[in-house]
Protein backbone atom coordinates (compact mmCIF):
# COMPACT_ATOMS: atom_id res chain seq x y z
CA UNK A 1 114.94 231.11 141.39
CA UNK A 2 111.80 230.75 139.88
CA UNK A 3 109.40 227.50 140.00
CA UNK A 4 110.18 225.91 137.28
CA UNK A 5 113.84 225.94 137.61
CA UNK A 6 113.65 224.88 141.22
CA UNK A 7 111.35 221.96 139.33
CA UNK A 8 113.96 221.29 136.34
CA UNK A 9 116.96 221.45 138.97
CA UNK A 10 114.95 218.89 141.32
CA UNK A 11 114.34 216.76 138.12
CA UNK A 12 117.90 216.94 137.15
CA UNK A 13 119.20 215.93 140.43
CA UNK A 14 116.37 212.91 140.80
CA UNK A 15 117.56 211.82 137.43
CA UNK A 16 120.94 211.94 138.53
CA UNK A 17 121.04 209.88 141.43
CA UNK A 18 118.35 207.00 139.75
CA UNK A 19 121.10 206.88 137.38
CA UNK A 20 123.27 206.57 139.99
CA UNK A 21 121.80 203.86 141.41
CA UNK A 22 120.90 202.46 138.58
CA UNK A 23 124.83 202.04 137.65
CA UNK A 24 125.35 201.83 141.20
CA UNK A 25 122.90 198.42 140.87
CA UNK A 26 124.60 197.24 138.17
CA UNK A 27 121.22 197.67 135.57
CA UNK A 28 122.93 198.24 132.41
CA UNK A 29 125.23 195.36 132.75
CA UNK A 30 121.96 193.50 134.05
CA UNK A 31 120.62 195.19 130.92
CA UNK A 32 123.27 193.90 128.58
CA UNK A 33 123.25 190.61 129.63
CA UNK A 34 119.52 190.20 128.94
CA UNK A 35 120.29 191.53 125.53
CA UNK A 36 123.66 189.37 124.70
CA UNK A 37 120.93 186.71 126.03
CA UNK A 38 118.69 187.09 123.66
CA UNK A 39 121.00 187.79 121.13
CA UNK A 40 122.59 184.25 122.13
CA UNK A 41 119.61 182.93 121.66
CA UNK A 42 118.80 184.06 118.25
CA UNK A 43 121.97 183.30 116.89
CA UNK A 44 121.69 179.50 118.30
CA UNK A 45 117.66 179.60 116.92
CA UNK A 46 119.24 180.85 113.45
CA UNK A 47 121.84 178.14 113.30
CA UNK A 48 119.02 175.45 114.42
CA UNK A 49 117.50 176.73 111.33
CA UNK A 50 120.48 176.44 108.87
CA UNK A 51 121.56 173.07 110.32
CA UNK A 52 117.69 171.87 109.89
CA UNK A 53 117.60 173.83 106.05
CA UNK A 54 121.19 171.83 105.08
CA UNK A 55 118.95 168.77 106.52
CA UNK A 56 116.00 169.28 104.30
CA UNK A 57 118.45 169.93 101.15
CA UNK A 58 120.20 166.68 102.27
CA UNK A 59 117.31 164.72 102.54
CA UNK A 60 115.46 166.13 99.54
CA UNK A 61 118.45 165.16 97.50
CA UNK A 62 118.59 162.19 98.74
CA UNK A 63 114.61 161.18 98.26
CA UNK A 64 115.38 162.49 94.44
CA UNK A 65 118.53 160.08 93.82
CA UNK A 66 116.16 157.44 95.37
CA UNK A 67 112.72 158.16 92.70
CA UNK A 68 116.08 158.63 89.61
CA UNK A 69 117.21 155.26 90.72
CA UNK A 70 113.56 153.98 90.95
CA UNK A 71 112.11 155.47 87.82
CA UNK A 72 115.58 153.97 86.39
CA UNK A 73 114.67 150.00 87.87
CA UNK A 74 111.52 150.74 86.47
CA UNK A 75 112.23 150.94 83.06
CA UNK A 76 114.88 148.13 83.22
CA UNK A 77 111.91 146.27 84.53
CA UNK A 78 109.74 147.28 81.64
CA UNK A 79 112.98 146.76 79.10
CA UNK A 80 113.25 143.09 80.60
CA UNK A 81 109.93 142.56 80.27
CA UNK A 82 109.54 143.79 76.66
CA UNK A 83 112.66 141.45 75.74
CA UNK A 84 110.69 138.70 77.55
CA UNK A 85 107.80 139.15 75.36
CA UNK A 86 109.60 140.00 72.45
CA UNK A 87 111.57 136.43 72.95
CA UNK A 88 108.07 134.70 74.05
CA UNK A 89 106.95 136.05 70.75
CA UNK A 90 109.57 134.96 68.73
CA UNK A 91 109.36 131.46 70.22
CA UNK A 92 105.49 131.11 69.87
CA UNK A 93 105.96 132.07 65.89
CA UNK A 94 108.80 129.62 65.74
CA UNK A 95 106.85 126.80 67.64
CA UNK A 96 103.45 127.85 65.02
CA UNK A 97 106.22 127.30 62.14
CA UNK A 98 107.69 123.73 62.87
CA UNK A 99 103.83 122.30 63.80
CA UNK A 100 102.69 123.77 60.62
CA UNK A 101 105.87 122.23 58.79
CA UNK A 102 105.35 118.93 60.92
CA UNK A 103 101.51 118.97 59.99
CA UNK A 104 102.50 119.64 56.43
CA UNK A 105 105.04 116.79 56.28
CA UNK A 106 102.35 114.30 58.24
CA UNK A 107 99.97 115.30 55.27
CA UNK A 108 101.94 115.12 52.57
CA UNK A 109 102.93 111.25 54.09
CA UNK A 110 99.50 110.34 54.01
CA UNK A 111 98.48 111.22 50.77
CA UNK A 112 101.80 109.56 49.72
CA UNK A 113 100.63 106.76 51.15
CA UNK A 114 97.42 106.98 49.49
CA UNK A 115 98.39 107.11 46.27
CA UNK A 116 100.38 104.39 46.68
CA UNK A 117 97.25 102.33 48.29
CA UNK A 118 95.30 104.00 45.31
CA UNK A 119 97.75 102.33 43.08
CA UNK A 120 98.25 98.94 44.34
CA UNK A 121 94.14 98.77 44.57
CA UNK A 122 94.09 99.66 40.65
CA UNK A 123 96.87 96.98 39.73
CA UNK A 124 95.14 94.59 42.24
CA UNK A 125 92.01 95.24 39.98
CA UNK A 126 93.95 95.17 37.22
CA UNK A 127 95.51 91.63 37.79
CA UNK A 128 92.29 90.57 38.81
CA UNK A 129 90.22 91.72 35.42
CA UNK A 130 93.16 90.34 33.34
CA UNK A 131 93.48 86.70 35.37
CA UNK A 132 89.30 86.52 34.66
CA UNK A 133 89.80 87.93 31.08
CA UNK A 134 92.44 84.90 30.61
CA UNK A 135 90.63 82.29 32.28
CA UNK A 136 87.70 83.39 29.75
CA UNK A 137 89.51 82.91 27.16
CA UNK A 138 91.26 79.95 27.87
CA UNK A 139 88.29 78.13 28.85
CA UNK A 140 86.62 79.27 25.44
CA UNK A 141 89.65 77.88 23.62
CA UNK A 142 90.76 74.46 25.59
CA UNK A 143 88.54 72.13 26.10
CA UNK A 144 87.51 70.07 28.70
CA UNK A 145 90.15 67.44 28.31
CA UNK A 146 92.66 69.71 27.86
CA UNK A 147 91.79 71.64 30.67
CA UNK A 148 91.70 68.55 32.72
CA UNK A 149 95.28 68.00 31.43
CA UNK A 150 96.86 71.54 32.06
CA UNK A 151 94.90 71.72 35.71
CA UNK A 152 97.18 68.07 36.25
CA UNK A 153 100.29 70.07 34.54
CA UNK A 154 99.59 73.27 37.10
CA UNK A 155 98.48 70.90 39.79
CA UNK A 156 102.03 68.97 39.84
CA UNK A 157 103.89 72.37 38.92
CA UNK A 158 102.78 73.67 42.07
CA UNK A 159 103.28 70.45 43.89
CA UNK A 160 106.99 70.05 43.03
CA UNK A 161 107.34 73.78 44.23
CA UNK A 162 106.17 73.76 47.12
CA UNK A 163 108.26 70.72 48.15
């Protein structure tokens, strides 16, 4: 036998008894069990991450029910308060209406009322110019005894009324 095959055949035979001893150790069940531990723990670091993705979605969903139902109070709030106004609105135009009517009516009294002071102030003038106008004329006409006698008429016409 030559070198080299004395070498290979001493190689061989090495190889064959650390693989003996290797299974002989137990290494590739040592070996496997690393591996089905690692695997073991990938698996559980894979379903950590589903179970925390599913969370997320959850809570995502949940965070955009919450801004729907938000942005939805919102514009009730803004609907409410446009009614609010609207009514407000309508109430101040009503309220302008009735003091302009009442202001109206309060004007139209007093220059009712006017006129009607305007009138009895011309008739009281008017009385006034014709009792002067008559006593003018009667005192041009009747004279002073006959005045004296119809002032004595008046005097006991007014008497006996008054009694």
């Amino acid at each position: 036998m030559d070198a080299t095959s004395l070498a290979t055949l001493w190689a061989t035979v090495a190889l064959v008894i650390f693989l003996g001893i290797a299974v002989y150790v137990k290494v590739p069940k040592l070996i496997a069990k690393a591996l089905d531990a690692r695997a073991d723990k990938i698996s559980n670091e894979l379903e950590e991450a589903r179970r925390l993705r599913e969370e997320a979605q959850q809570l995502l969903a949940q965070y955009q029910r919450k801004r729907k139902e938000a942005e939805q109070e919102a514009a009730d709030i803004v609907a409410a308060a446009k009614r609010e106004a609207d009514m407000l609105a309508a109430e101040a135009h009503k309220k302008t209406e009735d003091y302009v009517t009442r202001r109206t009516a309060l004007a139209e009294q007093k220059i009712g009322q006017a006129e009607r002071e305007a009138i009895g102030e011309v008739r009281a003038s008017a009385v006034d110019i014709a009792v002067e106008a008559a006593r003018t004329l009667l005192a041009a006409k009747i004279d002073a005894k006959a005045g004296a006698d119809l002032f004595q008429a008046s005097l006991q016409d007014v008497k006996s009324r008054l009694n």
